[in-house]
PDB file of N, CA and C in Angstrom:
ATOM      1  N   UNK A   1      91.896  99.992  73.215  1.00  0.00           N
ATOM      2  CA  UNK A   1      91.731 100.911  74.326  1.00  0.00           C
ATOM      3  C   UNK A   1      93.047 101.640  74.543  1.00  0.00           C
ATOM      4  N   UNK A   2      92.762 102.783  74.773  1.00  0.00           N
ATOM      5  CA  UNK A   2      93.859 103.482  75.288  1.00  0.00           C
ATOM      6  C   UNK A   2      94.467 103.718  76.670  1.00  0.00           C
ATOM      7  N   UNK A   3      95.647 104.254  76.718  1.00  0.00           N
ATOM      8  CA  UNK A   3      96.342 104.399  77.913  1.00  0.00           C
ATOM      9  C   UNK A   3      96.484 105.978  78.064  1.00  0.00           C
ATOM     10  N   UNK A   4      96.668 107.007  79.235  1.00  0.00           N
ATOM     11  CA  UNK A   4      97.218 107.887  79.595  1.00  0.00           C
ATOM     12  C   UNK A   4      97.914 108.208  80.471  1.00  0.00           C
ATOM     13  N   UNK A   5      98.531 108.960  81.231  1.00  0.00           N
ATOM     14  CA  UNK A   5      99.194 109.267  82.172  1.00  0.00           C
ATOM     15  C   UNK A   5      98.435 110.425  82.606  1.00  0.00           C
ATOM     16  N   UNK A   6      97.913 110.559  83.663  1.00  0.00           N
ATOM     17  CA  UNK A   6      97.631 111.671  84.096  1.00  0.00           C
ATOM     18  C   UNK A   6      98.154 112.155  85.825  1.00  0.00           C
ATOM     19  N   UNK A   7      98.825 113.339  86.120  1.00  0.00           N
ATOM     20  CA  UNK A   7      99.057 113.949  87.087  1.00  0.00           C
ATOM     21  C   UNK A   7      98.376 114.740  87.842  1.00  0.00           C
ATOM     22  N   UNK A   8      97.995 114.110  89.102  1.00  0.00           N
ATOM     23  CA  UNK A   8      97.415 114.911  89.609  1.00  0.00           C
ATOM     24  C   UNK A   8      97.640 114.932  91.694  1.00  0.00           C
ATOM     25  N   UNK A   9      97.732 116.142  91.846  1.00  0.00           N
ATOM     26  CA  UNK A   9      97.940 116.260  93.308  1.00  0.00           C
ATOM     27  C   UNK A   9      99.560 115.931  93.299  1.00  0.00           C
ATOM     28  N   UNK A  10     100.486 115.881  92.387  1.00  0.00           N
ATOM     29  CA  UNK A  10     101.277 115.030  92.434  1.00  0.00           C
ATOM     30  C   UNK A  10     101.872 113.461  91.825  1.00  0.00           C
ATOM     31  N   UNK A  11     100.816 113.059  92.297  1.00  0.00           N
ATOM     32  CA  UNK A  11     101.277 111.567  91.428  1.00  0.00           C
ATOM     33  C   UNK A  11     100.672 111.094  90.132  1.00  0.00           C
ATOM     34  N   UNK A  12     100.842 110.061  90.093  1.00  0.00           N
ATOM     35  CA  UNK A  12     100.781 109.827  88.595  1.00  0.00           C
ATOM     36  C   UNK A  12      99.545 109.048  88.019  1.00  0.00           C
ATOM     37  N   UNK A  13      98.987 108.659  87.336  1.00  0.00           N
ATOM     38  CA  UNK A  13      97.861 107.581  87.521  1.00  0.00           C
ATOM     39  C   UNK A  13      98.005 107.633  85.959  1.00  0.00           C
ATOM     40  N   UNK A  14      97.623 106.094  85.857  1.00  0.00           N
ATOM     41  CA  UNK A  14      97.738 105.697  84.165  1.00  0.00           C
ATOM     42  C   UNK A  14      96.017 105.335  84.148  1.00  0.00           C
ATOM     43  N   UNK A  15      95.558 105.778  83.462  1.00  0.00           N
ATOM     44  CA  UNK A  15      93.776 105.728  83.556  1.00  0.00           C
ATOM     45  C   UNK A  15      94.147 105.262  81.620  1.00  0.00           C
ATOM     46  N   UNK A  16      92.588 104.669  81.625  1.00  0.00           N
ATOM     47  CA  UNK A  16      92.440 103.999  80.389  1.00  0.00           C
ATOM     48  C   UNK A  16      91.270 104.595  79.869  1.00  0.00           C
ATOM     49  N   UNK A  17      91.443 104.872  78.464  1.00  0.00           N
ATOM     50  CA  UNK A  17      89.868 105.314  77.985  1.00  0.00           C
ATOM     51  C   UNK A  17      89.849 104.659  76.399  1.00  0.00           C
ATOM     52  N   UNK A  18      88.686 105.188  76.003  1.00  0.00           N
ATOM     53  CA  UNK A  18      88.226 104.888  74.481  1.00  0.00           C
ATOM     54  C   UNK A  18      89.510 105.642  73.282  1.00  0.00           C
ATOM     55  N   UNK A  19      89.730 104.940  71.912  1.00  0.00           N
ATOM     56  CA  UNK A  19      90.481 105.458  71.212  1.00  0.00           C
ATOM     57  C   UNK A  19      89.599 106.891  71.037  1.00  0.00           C
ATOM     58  N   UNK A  20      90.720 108.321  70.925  1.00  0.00           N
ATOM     59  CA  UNK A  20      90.084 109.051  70.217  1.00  0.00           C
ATOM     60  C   UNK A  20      90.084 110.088  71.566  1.00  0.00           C
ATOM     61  N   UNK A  21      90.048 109.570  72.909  1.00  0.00           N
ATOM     62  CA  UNK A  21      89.614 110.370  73.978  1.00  0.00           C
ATOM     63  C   UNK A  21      90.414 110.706  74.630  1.00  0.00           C
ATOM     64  N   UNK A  22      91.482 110.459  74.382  1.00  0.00           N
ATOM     65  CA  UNK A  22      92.850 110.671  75.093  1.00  0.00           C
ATOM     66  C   UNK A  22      92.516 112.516  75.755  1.00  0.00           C
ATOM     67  N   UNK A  23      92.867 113.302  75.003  1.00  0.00           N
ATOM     68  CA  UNK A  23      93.055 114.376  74.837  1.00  0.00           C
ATOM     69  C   UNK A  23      91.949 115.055  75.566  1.00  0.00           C
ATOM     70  N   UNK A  24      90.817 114.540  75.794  1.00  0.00           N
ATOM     71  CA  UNK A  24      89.412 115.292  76.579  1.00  0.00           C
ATOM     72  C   UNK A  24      89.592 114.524  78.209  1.00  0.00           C
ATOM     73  N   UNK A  25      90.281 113.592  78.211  1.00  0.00           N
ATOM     74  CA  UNK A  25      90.839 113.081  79.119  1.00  0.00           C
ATOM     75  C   UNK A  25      91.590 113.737  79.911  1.00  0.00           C
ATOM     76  N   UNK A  26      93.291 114.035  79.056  1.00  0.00           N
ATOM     77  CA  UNK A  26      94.030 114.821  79.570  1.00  0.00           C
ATOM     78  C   UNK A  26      93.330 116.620  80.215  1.00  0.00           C
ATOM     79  N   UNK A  27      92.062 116.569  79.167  1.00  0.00           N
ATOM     80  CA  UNK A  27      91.895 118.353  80.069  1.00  0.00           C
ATOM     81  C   UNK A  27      91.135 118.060  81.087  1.00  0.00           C
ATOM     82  N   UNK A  28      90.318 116.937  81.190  1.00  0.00           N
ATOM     83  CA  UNK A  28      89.710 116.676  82.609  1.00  0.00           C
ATOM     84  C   UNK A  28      90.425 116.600  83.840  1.00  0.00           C
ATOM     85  N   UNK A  29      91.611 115.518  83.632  1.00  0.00           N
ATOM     86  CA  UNK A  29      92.869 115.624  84.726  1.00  0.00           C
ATOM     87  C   UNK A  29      92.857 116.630  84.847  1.00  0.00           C
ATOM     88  N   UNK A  30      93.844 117.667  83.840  1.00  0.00           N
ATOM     89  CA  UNK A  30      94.023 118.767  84.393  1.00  0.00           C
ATOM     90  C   UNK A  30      93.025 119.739  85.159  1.00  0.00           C
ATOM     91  N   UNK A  31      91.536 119.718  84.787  1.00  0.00           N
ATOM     92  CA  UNK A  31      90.704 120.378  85.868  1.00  0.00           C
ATOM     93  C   UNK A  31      90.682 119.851  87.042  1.00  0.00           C
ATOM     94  N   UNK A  32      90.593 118.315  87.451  1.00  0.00           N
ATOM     95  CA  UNK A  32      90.727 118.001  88.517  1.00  0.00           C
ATOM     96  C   UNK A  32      91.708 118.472  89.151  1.00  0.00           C
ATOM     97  N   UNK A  33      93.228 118.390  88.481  1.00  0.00           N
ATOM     98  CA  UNK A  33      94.202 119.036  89.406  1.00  0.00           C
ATOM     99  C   UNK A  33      94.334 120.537  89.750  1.00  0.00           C
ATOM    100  N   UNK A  34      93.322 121.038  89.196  1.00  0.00           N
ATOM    101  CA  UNK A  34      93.222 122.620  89.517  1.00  0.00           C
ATOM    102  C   UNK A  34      92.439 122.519  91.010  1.00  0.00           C
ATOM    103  N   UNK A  35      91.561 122.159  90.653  1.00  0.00           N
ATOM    104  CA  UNK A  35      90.734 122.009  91.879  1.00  0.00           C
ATOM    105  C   UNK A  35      91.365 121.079  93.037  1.00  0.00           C
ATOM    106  N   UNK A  36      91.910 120.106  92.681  1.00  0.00           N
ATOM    107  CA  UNK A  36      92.742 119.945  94.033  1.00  0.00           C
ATOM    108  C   UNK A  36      94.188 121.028  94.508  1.00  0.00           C
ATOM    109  N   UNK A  37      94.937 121.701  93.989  1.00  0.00           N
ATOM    110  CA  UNK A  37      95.553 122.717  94.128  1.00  0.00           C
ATOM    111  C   UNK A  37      95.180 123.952  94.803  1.00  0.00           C
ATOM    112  N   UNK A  38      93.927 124.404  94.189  1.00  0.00           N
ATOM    113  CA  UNK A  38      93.151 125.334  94.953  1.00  0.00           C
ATOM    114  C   UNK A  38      92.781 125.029  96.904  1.00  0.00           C
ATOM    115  N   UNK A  39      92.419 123.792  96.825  1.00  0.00           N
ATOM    116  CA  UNK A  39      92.187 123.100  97.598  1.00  0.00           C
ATOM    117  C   UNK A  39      93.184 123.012  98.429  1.00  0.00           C
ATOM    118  N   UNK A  40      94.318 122.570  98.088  1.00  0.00           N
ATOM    119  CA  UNK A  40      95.378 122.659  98.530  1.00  0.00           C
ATOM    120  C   UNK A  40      96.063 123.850  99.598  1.00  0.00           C
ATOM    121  N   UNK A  41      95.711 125.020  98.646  1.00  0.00           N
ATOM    122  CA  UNK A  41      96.125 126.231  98.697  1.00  0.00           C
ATOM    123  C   UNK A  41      95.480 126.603 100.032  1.00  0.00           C
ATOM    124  N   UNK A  42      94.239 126.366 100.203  1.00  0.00           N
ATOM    125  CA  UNK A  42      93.264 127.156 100.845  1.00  0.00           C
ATOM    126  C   UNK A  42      93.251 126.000 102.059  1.00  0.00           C
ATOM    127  N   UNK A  43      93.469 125.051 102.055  1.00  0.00           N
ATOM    128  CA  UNK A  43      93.098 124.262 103.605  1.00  0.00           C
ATOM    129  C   UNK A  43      94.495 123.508 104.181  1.00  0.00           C
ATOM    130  N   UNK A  44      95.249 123.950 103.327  1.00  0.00           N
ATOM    131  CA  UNK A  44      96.587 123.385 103.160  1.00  0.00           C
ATOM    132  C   UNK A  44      96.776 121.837 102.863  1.00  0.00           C
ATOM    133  N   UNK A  45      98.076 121.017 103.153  1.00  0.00           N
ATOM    134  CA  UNK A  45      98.117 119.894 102.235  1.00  0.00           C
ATOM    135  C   UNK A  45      97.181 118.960 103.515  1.00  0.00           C
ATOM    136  N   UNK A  46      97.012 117.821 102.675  1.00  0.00           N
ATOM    137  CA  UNK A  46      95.960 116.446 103.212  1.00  0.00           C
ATOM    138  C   UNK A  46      96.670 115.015 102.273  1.00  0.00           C
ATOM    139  N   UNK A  47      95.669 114.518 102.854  1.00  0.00           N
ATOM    140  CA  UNK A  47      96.018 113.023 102.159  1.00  0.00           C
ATOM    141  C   UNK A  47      95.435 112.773 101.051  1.00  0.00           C
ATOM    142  N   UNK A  48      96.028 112.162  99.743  1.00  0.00           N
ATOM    143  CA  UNK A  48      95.651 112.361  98.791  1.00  0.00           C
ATOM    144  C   UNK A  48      93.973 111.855  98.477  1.00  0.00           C
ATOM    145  N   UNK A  49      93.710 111.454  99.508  1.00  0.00           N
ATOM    146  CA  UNK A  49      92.193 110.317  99.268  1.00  0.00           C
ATOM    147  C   UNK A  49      91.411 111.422  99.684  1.00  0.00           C
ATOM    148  N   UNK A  50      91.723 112.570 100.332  1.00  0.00           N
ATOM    149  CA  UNK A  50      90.760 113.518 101.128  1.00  0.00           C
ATOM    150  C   UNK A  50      90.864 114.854 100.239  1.00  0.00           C
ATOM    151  N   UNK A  51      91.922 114.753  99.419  1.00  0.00           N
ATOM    152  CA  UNK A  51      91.920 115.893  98.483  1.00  0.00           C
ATOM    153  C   UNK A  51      90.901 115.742  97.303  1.00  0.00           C
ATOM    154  N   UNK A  52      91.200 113.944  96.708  1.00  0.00           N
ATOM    155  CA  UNK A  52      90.420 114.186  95.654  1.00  0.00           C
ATOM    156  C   UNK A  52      88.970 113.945  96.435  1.00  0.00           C
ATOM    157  N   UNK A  53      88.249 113.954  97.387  1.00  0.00           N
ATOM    158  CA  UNK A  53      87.008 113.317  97.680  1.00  0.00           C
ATOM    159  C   UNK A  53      86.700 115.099  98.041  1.00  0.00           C
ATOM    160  N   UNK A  54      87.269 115.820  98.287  1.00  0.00           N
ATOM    161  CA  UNK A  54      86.753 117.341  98.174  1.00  0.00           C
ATOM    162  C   UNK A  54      87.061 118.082  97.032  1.00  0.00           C
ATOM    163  N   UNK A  55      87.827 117.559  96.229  1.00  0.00           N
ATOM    164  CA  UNK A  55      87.498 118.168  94.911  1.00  0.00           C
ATOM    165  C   UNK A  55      86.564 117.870  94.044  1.00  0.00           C
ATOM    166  N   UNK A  56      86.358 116.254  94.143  1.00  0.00           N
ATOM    167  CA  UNK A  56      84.598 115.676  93.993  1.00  0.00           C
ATOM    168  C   UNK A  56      83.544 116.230  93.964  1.00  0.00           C
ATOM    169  N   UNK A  57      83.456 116.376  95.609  1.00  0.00           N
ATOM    170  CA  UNK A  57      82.082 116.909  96.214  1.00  0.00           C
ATOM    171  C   UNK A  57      82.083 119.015  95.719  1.00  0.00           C
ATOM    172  N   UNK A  58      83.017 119.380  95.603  1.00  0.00           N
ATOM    173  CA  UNK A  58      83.094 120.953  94.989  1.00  0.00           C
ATOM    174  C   UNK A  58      82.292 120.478  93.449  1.00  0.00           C
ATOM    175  N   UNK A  59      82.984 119.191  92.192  1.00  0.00           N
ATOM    176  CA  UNK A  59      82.524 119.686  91.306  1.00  0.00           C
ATOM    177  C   UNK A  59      81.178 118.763  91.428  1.00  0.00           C
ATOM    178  N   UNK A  60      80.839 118.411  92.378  1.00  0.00           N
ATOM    179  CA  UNK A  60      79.319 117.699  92.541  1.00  0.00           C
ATOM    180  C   UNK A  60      78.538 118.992  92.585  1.00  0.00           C
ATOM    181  N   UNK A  61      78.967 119.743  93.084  1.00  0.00           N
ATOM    182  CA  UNK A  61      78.188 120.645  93.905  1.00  0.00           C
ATOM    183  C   UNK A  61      77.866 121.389  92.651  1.00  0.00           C
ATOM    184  N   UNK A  62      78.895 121.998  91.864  1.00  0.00           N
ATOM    185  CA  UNK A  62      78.893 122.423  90.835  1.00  0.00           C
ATOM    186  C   UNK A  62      77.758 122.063  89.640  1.00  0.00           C
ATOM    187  N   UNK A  63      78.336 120.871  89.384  1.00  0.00           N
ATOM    188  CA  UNK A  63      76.802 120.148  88.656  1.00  0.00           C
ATOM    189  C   UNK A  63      75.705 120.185  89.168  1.00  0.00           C
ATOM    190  N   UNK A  64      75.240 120.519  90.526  1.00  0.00           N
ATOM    191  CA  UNK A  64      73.838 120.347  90.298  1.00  0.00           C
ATOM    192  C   UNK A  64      73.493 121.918  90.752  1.00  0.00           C
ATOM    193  N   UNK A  65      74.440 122.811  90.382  1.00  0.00           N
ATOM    194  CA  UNK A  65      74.062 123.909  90.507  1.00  0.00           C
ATOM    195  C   UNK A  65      73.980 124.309  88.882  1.00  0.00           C
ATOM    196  N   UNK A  66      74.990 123.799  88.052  1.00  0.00           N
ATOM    197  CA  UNK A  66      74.331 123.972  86.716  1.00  0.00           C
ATOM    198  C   UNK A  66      72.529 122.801  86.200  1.00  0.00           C
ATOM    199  N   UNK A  67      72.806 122.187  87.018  1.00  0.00           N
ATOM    200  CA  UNK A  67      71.506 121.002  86.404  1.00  0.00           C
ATOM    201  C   UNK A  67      70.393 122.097  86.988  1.00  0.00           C
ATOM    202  N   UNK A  68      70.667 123.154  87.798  1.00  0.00           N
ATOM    203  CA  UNK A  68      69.455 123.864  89.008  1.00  0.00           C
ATOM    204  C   UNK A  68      69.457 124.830  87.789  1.00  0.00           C
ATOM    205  N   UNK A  69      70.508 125.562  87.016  1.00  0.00           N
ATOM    206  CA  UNK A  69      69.996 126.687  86.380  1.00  0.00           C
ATOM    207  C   UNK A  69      69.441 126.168  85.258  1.00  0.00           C
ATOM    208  N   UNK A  70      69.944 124.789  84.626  1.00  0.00           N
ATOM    209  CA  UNK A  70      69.459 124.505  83.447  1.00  0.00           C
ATOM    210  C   UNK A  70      68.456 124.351  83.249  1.00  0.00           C
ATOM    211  N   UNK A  71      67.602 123.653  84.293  1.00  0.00           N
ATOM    212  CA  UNK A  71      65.772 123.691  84.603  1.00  0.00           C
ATOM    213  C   UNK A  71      65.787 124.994  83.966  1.00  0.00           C
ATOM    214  N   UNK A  72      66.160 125.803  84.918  1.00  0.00           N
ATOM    215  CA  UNK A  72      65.141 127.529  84.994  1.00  0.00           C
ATOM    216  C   UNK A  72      65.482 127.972  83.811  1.00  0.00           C
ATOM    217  N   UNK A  73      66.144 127.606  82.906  1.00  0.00           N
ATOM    218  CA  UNK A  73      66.002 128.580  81.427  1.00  0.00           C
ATOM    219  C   UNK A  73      65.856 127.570  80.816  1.00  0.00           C
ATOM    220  N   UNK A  74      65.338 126.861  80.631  1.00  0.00           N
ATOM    221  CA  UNK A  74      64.448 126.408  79.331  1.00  0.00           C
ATOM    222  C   UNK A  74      62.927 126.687  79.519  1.00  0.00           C
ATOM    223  N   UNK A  75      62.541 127.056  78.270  1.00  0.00           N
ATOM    224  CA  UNK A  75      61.031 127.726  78.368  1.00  0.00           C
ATOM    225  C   UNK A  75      59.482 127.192  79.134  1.00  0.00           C
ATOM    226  N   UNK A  76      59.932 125.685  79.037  1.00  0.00           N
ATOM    227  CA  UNK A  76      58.667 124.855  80.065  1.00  0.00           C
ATOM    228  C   UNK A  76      58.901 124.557  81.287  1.00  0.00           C
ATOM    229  N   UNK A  77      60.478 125.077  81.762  1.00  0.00           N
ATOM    230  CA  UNK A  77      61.063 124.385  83.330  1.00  0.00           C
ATOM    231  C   UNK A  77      61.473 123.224  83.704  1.00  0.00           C
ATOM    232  N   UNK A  78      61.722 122.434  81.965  1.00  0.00           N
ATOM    233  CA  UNK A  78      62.253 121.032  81.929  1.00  0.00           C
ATOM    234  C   UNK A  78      63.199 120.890  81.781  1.00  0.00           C
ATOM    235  N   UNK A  79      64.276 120.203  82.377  1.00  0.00           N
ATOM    236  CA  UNK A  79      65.657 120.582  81.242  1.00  0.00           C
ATOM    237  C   UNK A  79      65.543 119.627  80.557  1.00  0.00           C
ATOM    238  N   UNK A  80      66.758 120.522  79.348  1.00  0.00           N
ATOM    239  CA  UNK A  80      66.768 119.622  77.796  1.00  0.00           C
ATOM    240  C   UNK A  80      67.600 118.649  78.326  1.00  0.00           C
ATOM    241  N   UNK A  81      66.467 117.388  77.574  1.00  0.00           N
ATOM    242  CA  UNK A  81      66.909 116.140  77.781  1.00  0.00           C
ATOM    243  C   UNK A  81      68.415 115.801  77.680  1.00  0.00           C
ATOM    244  N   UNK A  82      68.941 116.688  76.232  1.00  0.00           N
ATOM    245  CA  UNK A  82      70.181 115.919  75.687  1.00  0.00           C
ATOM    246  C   UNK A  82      71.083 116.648  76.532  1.00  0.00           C
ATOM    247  N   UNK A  83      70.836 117.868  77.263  1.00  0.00           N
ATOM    248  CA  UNK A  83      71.800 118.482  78.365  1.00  0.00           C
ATOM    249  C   UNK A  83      72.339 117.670  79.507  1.00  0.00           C
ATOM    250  N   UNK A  84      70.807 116.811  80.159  1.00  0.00           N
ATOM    251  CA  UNK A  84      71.063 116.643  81.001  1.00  0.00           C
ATOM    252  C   UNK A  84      71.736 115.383  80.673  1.00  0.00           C
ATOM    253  N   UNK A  85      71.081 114.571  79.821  1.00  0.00           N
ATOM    254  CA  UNK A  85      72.206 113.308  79.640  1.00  0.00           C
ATOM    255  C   UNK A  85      73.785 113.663  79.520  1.00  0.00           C
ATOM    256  N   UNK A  86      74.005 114.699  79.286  1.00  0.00           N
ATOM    257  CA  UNK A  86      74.994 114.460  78.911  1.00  0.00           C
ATOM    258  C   UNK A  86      76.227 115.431  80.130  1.00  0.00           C
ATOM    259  N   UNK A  87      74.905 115.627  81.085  1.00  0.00           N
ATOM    260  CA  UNK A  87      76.012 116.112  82.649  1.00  0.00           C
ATOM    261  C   UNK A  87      75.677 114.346  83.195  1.00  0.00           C
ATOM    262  N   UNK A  88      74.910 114.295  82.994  1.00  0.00           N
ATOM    263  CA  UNK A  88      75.084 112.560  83.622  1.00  0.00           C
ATOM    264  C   UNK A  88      75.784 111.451  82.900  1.00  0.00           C
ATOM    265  N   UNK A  89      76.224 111.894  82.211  1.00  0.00           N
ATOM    266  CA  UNK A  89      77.237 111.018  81.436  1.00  0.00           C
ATOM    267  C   UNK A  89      78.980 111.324  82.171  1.00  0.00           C
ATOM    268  N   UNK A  90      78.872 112.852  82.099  1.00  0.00           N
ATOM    269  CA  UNK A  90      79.960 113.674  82.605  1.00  0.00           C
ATOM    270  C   UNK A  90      80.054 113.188  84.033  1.00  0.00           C
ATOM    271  N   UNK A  91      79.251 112.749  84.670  1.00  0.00           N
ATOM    272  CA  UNK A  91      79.255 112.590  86.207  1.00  0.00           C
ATOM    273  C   UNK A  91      79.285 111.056  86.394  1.00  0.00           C
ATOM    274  N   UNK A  92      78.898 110.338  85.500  1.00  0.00           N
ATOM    275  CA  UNK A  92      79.283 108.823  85.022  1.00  0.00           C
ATOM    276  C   UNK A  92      80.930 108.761  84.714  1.00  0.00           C
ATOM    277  N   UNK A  93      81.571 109.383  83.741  1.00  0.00           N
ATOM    278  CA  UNK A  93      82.825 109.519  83.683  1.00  0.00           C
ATOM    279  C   UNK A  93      83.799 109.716  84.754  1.00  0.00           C
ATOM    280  N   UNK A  94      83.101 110.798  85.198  1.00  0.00           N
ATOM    281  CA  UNK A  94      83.823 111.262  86.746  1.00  0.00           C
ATOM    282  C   UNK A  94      84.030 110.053  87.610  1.00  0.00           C
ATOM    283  N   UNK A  95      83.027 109.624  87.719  1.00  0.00           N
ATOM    284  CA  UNK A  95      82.884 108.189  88.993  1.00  0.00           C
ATOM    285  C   UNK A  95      83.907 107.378  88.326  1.00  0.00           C
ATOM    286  N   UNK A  96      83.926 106.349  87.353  1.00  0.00           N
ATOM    287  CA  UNK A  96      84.853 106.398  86.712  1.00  0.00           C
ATOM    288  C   UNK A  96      86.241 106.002  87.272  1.00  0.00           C
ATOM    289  N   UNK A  97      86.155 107.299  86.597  1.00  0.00           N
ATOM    290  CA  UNK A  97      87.937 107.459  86.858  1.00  0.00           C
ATOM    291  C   UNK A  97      88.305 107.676  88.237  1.00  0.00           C
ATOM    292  N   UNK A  98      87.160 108.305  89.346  1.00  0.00           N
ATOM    293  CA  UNK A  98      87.387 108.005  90.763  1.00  0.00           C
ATOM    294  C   UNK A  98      87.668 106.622  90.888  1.00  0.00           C
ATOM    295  N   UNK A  99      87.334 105.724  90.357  1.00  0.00           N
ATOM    296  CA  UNK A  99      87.304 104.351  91.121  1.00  0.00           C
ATOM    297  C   UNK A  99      88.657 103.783  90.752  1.00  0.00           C
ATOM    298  N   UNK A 100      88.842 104.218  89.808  1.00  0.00           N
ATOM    299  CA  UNK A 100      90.017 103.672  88.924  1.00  0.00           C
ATOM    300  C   UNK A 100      90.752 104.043  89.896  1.00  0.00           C
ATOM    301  N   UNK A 101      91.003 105.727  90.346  1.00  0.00           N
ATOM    302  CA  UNK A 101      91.953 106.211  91.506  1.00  0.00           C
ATOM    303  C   UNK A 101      91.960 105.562  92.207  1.00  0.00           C
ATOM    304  N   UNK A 102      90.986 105.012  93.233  1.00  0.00           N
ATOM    305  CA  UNK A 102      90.892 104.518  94.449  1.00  0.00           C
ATOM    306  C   UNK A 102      91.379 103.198  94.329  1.00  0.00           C
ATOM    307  N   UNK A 103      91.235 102.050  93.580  1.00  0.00           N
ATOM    308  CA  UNK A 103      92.212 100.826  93.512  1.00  0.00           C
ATOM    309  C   UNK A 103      93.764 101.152  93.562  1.00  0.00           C
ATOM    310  N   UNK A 104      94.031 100.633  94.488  1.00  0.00           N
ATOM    311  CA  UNK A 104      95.818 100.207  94.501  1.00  0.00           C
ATOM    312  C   UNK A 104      96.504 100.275  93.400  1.00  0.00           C
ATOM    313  N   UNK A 105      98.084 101.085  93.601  1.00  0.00           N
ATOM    314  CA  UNK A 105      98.882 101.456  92.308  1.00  0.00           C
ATOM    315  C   UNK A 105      99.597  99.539  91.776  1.00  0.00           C
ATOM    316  N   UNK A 106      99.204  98.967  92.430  1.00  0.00           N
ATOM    317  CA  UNK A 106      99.769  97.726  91.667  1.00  0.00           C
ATOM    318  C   UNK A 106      98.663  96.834  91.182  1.00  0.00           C
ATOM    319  N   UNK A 107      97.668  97.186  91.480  1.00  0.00           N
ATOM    320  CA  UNK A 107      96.235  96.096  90.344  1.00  0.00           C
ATOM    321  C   UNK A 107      96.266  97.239  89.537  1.00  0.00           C
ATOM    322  N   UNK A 108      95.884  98.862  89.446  1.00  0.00           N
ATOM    323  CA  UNK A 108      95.957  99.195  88.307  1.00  0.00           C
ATOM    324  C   UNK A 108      97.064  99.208  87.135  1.00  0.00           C
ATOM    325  N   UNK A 109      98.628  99.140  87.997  1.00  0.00           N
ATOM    326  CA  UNK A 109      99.738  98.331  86.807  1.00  0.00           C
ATOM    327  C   UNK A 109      98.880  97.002  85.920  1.00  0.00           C
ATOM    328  N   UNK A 110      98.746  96.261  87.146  1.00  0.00           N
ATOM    329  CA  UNK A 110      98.184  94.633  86.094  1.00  0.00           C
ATOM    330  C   UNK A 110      96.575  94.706  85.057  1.00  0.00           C
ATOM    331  N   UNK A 111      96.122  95.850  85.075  1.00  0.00           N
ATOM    332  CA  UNK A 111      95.503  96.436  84.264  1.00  0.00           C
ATOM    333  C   UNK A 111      95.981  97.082  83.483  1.00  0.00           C
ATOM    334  N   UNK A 112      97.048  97.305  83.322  1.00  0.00           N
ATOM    335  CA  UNK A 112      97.912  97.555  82.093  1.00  0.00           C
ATOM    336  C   UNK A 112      97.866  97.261  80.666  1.00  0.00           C
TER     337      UNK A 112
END
């Protein structure tokens, strides 16, 4: 298993993933930290637990506004199966690494 460092809002978080994933990892951080920045920008600063839980619920919102168009263009009004598995996989990941955030910076050290 692997290790990363990822920055976001500021601090630091060492998140763990599969060999190989490092790198799809690192661009996810970095979207998250866009979206908390923006966030930032626009409601000014907060506590870091309230930044990422509205940058969450923005790309929640997001997903099921793509899961809403993906219905409407496929030709029977179903969406494709392997689409949707695979925003629910994306939204499985997401949770994830939220939780990982939300444990204390010294049990995720001893998960090291």
């Amino acid at each position: 298993m692997a290790q990363i460092m990822l920055r976001i809002n500021g601090y630091a978080y060492t998140i763990g993933c599969r060999d190989g994933e490092e790198r799809h990892l690192e661009l996810m951080g970095a979207e998250v930290n866009r979206y908390v920045e923006r966030i930032r920008a626009s409601a000014g600063p907060s506590g870091e637990a309230r930044m990422l839980v509205m940058a969450s619920l923005i790309m929640a919102d997001e997903m099921a506004e793509l899961r809403a168009k993906l219905g409407s263009i496929t030709a029977d009004g179903k969406p494709d199966d392997r689409l949707d598995n695979q925003l629910n996989r994306m939204a499985d990941r997401a949770e994830e690494i939220a939780d990982s955030l939300e444990r204390p910076a010294h049990l995720r050290e001893q998960d090291a």
